[in-house]
PDB file of N, CA and C in Angstrom:
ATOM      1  N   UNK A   1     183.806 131.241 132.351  1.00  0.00           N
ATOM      2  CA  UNK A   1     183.110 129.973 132.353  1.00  0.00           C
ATOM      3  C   UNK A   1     182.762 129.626 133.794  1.00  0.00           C
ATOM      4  N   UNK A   2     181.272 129.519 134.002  1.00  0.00           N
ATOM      5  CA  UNK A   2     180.985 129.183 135.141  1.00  0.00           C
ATOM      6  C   UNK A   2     180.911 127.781 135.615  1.00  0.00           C
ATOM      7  N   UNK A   3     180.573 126.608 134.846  1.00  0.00           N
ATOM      8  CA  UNK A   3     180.131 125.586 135.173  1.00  0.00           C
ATOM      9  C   UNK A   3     181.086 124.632 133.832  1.00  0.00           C
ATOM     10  N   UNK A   4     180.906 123.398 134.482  1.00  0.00           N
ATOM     11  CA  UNK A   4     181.430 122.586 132.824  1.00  0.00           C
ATOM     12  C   UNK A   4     180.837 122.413 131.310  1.00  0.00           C
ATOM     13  N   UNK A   5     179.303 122.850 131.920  1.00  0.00           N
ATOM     14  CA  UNK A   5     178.521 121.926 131.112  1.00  0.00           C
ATOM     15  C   UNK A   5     178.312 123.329 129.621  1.00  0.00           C
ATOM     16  N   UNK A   6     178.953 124.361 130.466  1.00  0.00           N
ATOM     17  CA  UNK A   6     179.373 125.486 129.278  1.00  0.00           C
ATOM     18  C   UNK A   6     180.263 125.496 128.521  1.00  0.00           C
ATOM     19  N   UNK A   7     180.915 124.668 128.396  1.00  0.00           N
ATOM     20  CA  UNK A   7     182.224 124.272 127.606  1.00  0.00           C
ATOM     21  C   UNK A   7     181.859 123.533 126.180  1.00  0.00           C
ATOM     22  N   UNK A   8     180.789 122.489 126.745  1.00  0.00           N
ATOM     23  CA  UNK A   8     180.011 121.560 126.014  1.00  0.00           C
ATOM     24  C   UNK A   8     179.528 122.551 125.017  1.00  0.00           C
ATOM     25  N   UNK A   9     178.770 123.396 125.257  1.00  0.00           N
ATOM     26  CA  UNK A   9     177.690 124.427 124.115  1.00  0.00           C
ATOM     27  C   UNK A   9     178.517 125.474 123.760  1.00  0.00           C
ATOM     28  N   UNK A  10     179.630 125.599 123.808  1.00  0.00           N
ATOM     29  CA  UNK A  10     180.337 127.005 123.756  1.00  0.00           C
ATOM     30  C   UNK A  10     180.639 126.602 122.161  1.00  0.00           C
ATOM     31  N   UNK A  11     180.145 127.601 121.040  1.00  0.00           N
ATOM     32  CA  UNK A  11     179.887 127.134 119.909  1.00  0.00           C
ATOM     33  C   UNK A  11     181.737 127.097 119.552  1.00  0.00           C
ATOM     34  N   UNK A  12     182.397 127.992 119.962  1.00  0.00           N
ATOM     35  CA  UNK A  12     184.013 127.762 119.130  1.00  0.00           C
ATOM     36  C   UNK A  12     184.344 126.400 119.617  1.00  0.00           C
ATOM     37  N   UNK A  13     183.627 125.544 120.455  1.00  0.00           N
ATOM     38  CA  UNK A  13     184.162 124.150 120.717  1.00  0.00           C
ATOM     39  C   UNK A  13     183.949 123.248 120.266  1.00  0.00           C
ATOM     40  N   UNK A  14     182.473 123.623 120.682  1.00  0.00           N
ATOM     41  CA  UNK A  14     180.927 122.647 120.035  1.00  0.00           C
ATOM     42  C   UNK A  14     180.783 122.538 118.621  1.00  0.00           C
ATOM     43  N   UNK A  15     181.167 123.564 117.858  1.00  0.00           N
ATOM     44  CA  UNK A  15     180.937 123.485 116.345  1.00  0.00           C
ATOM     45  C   UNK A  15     182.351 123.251 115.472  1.00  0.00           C
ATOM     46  N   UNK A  16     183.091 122.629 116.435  1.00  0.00           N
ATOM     47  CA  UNK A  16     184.952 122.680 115.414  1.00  0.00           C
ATOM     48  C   UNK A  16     184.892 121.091 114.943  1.00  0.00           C
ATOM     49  N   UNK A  17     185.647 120.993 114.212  1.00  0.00           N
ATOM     50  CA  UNK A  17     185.618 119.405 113.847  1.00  0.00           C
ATOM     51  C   UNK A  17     185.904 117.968 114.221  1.00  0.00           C
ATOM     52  N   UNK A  18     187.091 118.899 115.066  1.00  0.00           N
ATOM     53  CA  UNK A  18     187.217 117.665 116.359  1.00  0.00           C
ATOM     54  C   UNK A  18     186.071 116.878 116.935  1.00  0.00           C
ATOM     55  N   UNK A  19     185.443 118.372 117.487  1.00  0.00           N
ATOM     56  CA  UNK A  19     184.210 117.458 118.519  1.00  0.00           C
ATOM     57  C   UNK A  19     183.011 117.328 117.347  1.00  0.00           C
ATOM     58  N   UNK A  20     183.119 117.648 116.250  1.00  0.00           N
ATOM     59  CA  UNK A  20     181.774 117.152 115.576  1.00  0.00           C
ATOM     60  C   UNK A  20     181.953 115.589 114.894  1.00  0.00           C
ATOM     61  N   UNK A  21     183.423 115.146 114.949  1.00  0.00           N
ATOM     62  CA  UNK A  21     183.375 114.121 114.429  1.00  0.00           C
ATOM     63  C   UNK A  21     183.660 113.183 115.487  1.00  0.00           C
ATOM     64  N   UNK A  22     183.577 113.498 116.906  1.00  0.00           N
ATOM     65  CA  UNK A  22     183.385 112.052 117.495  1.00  0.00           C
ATOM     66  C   UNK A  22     181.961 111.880 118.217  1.00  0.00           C
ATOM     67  N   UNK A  23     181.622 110.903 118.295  1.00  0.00           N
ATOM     68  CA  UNK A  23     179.987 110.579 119.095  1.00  0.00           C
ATOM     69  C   UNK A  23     179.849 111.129 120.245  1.00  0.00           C
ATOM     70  N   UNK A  24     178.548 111.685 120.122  1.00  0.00           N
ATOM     71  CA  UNK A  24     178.453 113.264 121.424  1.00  0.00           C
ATOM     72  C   UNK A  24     179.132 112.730 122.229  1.00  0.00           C
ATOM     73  N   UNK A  25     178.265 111.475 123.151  1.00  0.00           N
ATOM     74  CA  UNK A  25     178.548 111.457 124.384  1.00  0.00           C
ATOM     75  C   UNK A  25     180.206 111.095 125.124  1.00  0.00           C
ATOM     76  N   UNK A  26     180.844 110.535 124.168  1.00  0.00           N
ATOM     77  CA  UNK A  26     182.420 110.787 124.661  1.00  0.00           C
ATOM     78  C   UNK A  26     183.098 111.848 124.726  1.00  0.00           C
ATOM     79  N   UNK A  27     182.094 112.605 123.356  1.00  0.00           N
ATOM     80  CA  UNK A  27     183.022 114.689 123.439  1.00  0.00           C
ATOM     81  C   UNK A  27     182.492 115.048 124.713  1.00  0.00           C
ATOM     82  N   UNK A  28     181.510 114.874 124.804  1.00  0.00           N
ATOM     83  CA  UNK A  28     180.823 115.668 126.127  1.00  0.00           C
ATOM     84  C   UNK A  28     181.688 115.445 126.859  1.00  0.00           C
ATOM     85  N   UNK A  29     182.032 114.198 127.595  1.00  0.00           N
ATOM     86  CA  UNK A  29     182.412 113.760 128.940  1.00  0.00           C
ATOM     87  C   UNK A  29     183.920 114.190 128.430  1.00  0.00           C
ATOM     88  N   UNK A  30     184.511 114.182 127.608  1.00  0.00           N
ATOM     89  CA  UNK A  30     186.049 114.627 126.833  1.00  0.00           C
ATOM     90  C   UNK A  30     186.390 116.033 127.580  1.00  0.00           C
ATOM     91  N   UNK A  31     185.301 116.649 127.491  1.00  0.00           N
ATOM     92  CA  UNK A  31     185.052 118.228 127.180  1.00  0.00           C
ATOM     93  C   UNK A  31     185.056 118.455 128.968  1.00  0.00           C
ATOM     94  N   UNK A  32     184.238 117.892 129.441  1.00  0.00           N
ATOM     95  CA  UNK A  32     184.193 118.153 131.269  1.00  0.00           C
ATOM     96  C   UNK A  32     185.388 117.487 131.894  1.00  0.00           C
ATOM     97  N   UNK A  33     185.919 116.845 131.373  1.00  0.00           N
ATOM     98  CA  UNK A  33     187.366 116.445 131.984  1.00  0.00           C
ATOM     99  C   UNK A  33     188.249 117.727 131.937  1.00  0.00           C
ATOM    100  N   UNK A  34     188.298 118.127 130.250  1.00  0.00           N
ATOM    101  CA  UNK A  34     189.281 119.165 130.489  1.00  0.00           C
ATOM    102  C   UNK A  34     188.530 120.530 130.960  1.00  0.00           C
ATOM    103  N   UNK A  35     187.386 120.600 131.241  1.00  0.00           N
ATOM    104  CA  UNK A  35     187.277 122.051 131.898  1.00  0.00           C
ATOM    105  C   UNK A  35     187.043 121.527 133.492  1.00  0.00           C
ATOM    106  N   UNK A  36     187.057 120.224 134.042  1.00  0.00           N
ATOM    107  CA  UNK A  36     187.406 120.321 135.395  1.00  0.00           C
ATOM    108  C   UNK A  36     189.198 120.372 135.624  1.00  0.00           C
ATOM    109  N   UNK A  37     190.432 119.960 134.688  1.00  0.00           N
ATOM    110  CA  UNK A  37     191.620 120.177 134.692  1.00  0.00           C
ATOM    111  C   UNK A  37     191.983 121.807 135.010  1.00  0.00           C
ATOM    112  N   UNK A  38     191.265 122.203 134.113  1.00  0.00           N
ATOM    113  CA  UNK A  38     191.645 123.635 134.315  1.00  0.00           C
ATOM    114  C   UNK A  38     191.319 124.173 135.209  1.00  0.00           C
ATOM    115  N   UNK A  39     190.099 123.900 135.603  1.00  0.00           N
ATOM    116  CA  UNK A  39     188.945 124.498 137.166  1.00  0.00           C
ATOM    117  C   UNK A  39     190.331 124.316 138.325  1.00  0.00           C
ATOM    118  N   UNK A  40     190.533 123.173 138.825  1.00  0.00           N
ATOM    119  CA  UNK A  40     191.605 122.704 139.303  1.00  0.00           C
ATOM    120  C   UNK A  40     192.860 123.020 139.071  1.00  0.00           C
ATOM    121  N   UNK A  41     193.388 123.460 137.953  1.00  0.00           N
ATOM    122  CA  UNK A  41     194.830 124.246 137.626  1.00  0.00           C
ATOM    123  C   UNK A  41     194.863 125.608 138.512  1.00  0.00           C
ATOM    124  N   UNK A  42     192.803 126.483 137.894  1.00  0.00           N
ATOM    125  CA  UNK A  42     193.101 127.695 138.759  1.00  0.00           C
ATOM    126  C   UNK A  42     193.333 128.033 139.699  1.00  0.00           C
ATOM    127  N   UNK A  43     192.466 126.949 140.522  1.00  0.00           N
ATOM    128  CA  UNK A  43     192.227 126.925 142.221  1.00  0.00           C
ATOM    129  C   UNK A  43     193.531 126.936 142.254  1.00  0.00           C
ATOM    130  N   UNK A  44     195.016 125.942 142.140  1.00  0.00           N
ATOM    131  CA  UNK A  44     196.101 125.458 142.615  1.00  0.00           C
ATOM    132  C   UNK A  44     196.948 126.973 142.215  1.00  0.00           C
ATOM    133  N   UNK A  45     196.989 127.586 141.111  1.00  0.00           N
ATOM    134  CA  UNK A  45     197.595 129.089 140.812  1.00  0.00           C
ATOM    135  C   UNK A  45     196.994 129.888 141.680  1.00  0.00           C
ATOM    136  N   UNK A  46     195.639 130.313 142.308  1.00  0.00           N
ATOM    137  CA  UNK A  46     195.237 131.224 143.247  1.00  0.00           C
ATOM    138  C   UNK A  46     196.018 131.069 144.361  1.00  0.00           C
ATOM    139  N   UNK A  47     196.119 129.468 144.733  1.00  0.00           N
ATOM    140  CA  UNK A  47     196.756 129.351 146.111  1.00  0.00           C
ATOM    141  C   UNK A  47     198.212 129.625 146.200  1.00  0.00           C
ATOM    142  N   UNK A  48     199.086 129.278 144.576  1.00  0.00           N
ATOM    143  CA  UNK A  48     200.429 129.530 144.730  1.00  0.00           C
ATOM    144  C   UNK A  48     200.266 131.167 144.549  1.00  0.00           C
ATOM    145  N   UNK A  49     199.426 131.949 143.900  1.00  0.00           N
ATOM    146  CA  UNK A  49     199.628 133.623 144.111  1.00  0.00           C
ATOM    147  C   UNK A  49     199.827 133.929 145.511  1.00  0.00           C
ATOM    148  N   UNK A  50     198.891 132.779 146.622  1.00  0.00           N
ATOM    149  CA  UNK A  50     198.433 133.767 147.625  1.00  0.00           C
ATOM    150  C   UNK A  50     200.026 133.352 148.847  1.00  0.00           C
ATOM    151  N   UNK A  51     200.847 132.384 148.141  1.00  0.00           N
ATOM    152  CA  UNK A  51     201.679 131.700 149.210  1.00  0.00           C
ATOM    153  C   UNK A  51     201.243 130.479 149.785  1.00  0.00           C
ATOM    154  N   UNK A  52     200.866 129.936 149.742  1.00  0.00           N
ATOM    155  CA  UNK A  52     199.401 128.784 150.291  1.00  0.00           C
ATOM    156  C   UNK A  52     200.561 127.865 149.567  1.00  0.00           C
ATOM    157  N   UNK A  53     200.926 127.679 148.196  1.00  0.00           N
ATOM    158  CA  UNK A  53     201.413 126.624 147.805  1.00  0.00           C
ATOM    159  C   UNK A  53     202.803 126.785 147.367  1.00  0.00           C
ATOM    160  N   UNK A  54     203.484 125.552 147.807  1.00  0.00           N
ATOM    161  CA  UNK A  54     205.220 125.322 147.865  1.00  0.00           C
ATOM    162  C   UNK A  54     205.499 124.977 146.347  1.00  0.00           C
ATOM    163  N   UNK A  55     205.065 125.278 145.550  1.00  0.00           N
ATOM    164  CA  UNK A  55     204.865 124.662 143.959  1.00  0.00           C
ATOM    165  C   UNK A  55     204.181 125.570 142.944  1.00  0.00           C
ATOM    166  N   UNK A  56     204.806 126.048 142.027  1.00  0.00           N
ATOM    167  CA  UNK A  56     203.921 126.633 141.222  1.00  0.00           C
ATOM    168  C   UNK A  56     203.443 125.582 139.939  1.00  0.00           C
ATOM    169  N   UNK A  57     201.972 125.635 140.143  1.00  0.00           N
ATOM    170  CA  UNK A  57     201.046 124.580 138.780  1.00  0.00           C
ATOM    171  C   UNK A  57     201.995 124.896 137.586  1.00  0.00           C
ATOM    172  N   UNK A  58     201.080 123.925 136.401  1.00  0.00           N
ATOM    173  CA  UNK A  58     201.781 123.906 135.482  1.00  0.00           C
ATOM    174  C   UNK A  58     200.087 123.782 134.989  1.00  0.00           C
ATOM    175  N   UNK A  59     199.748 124.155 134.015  1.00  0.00           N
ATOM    176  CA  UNK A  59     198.602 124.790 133.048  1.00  0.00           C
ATOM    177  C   UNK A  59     198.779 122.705 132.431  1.00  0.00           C
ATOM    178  N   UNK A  60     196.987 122.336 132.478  1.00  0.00           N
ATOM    179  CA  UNK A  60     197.434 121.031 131.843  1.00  0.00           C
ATOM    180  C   UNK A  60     197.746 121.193 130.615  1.00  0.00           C
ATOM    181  N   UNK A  61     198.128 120.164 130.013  1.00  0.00           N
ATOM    182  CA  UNK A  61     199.597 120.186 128.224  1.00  0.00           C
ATOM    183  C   UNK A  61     198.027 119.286 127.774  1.00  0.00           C
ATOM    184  N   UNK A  62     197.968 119.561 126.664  1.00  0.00           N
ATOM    185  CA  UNK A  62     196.555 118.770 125.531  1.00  0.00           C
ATOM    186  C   UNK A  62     197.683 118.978 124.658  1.00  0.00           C
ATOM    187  N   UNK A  63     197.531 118.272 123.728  1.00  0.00           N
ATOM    188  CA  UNK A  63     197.834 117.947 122.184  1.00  0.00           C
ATOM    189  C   UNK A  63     199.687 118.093 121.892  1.00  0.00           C
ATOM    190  N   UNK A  64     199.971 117.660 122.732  1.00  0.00           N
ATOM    191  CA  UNK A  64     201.610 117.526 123.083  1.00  0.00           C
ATOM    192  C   UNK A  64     202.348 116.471 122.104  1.00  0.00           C
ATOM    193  N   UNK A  65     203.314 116.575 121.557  1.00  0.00           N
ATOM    194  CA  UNK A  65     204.234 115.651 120.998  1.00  0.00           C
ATOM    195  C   UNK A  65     203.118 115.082 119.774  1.00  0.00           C
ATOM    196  N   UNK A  66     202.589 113.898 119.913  1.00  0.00           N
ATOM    197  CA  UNK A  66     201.997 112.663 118.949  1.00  0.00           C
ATOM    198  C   UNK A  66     200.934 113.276 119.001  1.00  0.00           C
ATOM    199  N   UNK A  67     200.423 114.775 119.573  1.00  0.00           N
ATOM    200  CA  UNK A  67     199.130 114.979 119.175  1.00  0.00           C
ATOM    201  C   UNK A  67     197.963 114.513 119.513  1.00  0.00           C
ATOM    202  N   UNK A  68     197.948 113.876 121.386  1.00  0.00           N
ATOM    203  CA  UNK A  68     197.309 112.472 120.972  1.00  0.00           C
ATOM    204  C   UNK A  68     196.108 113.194 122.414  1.00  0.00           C
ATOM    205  N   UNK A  69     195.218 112.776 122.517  1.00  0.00           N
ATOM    206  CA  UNK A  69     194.598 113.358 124.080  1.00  0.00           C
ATOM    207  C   UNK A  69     193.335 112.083 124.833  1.00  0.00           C
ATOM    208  N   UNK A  70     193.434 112.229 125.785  1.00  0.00           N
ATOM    209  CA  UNK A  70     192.459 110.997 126.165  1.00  0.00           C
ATOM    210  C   UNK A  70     191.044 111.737 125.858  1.00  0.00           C
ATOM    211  N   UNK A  71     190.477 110.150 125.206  1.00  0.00           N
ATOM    212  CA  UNK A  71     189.231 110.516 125.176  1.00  0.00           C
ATOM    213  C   UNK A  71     188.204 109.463 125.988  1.00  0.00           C
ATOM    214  N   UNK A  72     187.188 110.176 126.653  1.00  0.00           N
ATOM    215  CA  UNK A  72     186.429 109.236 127.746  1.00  0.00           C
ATOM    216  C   UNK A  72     185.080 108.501 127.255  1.00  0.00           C
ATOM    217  N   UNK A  73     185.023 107.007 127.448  1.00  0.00           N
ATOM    218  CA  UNK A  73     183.607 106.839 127.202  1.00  0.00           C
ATOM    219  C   UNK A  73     183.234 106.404 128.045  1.00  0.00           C
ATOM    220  N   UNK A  74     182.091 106.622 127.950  1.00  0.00           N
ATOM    221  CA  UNK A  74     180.993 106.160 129.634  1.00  0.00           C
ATOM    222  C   UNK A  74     180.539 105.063 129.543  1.00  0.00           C
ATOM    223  N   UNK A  75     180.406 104.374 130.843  1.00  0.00           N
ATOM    224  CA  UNK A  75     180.349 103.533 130.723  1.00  0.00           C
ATOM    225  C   UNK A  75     178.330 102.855 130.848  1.00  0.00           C
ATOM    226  N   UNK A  76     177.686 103.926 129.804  1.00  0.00           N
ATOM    227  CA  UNK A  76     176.664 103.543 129.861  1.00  0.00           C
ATOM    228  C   UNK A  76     176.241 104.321 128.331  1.00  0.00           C
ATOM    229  N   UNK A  77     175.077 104.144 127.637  1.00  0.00           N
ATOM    230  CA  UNK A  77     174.273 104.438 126.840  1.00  0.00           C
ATOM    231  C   UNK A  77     174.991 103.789 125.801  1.00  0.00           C
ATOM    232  N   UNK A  78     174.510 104.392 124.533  1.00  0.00           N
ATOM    233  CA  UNK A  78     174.558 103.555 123.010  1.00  0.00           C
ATOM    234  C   UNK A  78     176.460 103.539 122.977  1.00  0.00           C
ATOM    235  N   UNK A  79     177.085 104.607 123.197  1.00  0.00           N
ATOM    236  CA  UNK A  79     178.333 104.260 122.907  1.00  0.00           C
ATOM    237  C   UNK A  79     179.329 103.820 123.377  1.00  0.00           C
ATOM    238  N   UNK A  80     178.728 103.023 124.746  1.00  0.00           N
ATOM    239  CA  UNK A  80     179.621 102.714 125.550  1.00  0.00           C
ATOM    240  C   UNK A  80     180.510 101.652 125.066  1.00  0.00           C
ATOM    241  N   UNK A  81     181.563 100.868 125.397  1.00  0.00           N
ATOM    242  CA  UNK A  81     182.399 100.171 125.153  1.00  0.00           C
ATOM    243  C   UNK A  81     182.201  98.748 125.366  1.00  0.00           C
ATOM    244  N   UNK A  82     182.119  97.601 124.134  1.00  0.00           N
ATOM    245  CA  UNK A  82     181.497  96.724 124.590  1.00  0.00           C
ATOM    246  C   UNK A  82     182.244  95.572 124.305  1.00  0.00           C
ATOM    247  N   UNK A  83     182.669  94.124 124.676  1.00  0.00           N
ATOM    248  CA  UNK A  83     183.010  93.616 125.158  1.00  0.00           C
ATOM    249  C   UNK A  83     182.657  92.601 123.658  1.00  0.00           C
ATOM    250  N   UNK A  84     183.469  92.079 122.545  1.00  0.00           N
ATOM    251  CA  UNK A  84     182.897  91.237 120.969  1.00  0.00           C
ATOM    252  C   UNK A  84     184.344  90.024 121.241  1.00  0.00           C
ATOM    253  N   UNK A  85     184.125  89.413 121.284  1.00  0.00           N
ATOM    254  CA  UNK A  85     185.421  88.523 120.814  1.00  0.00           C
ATOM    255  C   UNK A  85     186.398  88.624 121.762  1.00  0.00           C
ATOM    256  N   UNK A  86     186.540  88.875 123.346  1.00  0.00           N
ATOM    257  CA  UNK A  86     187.363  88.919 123.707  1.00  0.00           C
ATOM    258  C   UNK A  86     188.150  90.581 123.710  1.00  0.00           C
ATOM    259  N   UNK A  87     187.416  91.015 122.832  1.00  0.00           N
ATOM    260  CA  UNK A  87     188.151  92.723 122.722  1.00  0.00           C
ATOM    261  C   UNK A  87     187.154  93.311 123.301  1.00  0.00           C
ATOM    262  N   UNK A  88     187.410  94.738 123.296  1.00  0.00           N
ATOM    263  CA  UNK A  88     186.707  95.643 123.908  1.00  0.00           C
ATOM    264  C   UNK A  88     186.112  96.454 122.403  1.00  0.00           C
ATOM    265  N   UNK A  89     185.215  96.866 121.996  1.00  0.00           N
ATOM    266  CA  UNK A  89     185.151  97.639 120.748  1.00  0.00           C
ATOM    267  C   UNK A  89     184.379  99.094 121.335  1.00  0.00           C
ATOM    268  N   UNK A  90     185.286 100.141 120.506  1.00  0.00           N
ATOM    269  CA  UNK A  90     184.570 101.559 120.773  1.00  0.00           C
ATOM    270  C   UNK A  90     183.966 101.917 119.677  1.00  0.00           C
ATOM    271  N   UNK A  91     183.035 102.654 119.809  1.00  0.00           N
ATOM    272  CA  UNK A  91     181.792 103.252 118.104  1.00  0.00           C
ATOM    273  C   UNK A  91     183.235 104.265 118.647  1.00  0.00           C
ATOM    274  N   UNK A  92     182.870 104.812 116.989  1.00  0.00           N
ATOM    275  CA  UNK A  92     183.710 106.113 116.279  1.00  0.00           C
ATOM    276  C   UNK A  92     183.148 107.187 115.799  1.00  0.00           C
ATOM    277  N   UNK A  93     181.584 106.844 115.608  1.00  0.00           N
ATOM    278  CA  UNK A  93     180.606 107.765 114.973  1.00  0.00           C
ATOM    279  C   UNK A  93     179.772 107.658 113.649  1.00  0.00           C
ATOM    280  N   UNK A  94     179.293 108.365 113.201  1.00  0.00           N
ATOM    281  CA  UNK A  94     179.448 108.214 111.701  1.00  0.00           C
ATOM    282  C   UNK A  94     179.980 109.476 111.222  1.00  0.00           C
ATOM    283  N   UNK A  95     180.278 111.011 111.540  1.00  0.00           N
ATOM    284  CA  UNK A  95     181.214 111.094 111.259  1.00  0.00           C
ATOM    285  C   UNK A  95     182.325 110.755 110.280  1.00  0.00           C
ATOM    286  N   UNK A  96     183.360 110.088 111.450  1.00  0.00           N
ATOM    287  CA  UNK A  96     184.464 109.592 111.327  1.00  0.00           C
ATOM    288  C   UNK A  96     184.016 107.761 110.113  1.00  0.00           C
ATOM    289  N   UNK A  97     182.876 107.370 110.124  1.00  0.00           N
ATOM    290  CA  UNK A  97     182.555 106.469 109.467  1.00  0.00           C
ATOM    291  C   UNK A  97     182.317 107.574 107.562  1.00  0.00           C
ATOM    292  N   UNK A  98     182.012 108.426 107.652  1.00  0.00           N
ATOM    293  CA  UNK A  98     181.948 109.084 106.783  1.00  0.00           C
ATOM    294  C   UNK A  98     183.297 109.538 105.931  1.00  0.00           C
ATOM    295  N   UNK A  99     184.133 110.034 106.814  1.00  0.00           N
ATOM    296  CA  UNK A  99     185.583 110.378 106.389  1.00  0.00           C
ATOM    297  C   UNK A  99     186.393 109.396 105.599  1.00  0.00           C
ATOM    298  N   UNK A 100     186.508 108.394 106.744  1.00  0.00           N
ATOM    299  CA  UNK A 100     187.459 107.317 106.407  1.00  0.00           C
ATOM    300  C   UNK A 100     187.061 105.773 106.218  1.00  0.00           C
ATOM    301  N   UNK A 101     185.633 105.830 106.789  1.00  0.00           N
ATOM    302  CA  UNK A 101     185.323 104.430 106.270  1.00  0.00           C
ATOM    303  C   UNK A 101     185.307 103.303 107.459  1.00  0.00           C
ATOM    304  N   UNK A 102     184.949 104.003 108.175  1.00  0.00           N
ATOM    305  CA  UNK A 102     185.217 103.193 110.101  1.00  0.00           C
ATOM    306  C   UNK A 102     184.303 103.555 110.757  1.00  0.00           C
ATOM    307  N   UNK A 103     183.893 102.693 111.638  1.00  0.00           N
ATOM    308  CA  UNK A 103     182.775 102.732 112.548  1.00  0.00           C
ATOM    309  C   UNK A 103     182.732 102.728 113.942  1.00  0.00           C
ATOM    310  N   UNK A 104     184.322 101.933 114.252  1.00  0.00           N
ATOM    311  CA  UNK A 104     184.438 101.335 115.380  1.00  0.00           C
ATOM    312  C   UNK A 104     186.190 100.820 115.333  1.00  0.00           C
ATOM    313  N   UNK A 105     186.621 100.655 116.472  1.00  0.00           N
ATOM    314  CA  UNK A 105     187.806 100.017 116.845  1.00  0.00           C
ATOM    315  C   UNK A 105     187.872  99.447 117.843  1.00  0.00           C
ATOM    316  N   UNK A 106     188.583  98.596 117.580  1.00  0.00           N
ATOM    317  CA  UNK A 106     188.733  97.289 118.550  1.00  0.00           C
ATOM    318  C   UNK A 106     190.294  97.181 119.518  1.00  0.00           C
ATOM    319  N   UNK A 107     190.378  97.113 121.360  1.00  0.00           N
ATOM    320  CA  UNK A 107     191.524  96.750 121.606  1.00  0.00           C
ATOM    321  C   UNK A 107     191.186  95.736 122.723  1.00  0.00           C
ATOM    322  N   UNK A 108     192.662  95.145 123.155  1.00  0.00           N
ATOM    323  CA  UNK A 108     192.376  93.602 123.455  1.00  0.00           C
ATOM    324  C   UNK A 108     192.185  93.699 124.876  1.00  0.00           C
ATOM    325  N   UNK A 109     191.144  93.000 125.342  1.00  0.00           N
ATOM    326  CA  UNK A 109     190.860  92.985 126.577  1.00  0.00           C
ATOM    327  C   UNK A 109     191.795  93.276 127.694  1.00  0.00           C
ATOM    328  N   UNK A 110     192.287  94.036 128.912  1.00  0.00           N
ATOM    329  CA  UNK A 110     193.726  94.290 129.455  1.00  0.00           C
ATOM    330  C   UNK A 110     193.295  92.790 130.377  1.00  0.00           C
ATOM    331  N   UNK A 111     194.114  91.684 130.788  1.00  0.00           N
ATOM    332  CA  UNK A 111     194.761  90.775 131.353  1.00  0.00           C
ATOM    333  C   UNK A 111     194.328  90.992 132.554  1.00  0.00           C
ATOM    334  N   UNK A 112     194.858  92.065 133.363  1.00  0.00           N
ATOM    335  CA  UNK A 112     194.811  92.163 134.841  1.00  0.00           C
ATOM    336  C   UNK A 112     193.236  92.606 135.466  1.00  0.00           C
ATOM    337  N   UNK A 113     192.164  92.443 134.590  1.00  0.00           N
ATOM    338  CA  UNK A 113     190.590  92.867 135.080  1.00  0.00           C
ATOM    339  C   UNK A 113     190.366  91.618 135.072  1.00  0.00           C
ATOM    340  N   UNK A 114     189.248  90.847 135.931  1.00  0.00           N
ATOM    341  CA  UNK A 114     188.577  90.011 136.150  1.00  0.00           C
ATOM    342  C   UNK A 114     187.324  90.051 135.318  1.00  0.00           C
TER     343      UNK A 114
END
């Protein structure tokens, strides 16, 4: 893998159900997080092969314990995160509106933002 944006189209990723059931643009940006983690894992293992580093990496952990993994939304276009009642609400897709009957979820504004 040369770049991130190959991770995105790499059909065993692009076509699994995970990423088909959430709204592109959060898989996308989901998807370049974890192939810049890893980009960054390698660099840090080249340097502990070469002696360079007092630490040997640890490969990042996805889907650990509760199964659970961050997912990113941007903070621009149709699915960005928007601000109803005091909450913050995220789209879910349709998809996931298809499955289970949801569109969107709602959590409560965090306190400490202005």
């Amino acid at each position: 893998m040369n770049g991130k944006l190959e991770l995105i189209y790499e059909p065993s990723v692009s076509k699994s159900t995970i990423a088909q059931s959430l709204p592109s643009t959060p898989m996308q940006q989901t998807l370049m997080s974890v192939a810049e983690a890893f980009k960054y894992f390698k660099e840090l293992r080249d340097l502990h092969l070469k002696g360079k580093l007092h630490f040997r990496p640890r490969q990042p952990n996805y889907l650990k314990g509760s199964k659970l993994f961050k997912v990113t939304y941007p903070n621009t276009g149709a699915q960005r995160p928007m601000l109803v009642d005091g909450k913050l609400r995220f789209s879910l897709g349709l998809t996931i509106r298809r499955w289970f009957g949801i569109c969107e979820f709602f959590l409560p504004m965090p306190s400490n933002i202005e």
